[in-house]
Protein backbone atom coordinates (compact mmCIF):
# COMPACT_ATOMS: atom_id res chain seq x y z
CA UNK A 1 49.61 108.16 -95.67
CA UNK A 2 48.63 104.93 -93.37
CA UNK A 3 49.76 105.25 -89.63
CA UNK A 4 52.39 103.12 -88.71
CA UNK A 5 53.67 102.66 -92.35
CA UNK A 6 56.33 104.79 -92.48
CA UNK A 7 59.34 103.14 -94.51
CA UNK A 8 57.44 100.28 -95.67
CA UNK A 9 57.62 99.24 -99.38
CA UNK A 10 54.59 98.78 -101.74
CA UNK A 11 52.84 99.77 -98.50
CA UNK A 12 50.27 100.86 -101.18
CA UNK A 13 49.23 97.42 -102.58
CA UNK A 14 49.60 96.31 -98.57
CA UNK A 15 46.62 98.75 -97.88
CA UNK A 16 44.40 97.78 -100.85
CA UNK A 17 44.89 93.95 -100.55
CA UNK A 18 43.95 94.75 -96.59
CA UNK A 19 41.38 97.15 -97.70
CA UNK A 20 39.73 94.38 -100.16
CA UNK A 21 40.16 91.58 -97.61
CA UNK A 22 38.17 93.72 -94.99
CA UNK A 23 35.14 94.38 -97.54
CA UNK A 24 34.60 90.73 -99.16
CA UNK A 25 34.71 89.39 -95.35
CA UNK A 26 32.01 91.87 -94.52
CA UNK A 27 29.70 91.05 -97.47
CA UNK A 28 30.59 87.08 -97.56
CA UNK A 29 29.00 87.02 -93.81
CA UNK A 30 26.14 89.92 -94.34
CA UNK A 31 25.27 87.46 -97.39
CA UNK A 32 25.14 84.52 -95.27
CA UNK A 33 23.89 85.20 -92.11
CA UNK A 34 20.22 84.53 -93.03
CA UNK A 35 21.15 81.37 -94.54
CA UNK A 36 23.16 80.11 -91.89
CA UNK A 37 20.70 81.41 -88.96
CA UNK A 38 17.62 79.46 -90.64
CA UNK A 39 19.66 76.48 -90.85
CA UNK A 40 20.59 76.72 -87.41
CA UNK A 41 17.14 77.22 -86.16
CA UNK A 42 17.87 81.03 -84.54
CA UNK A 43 16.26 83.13 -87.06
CA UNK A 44 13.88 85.22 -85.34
CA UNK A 45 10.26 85.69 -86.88
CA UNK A 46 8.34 89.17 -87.04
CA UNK A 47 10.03 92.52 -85.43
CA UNK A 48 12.47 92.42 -82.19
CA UNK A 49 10.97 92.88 -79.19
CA UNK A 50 7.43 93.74 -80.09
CA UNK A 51 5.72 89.85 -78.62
CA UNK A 52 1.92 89.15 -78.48
């Protein structure tokens, strides 16, 4: 059972519409970021922190 739904209906298609919501946000911008940061001009060449 989900906290806090207690007495709600279909509270199981609620939680897998929420559930599947959540996880195509998180790959849509972990697909994009890349993309978007070279566009922008931020991407950062060669490893963090290590500078010559």
């Amino acid at each position: 059972m989900i906290a806090g739904m207690a007495g709600v209906g279909h509270k199981d298609v609620i939680s897998a519409v929420t559930f599947m919501a959540v996880l195509l946000t998180i790959l849509l911008q972990a697909s994009t970021t890349g993309y978007v940061a070279r566009k922008l001009g931020v991407e950062m060449r060669g490893d963090a922190g290590h500078e010559e």
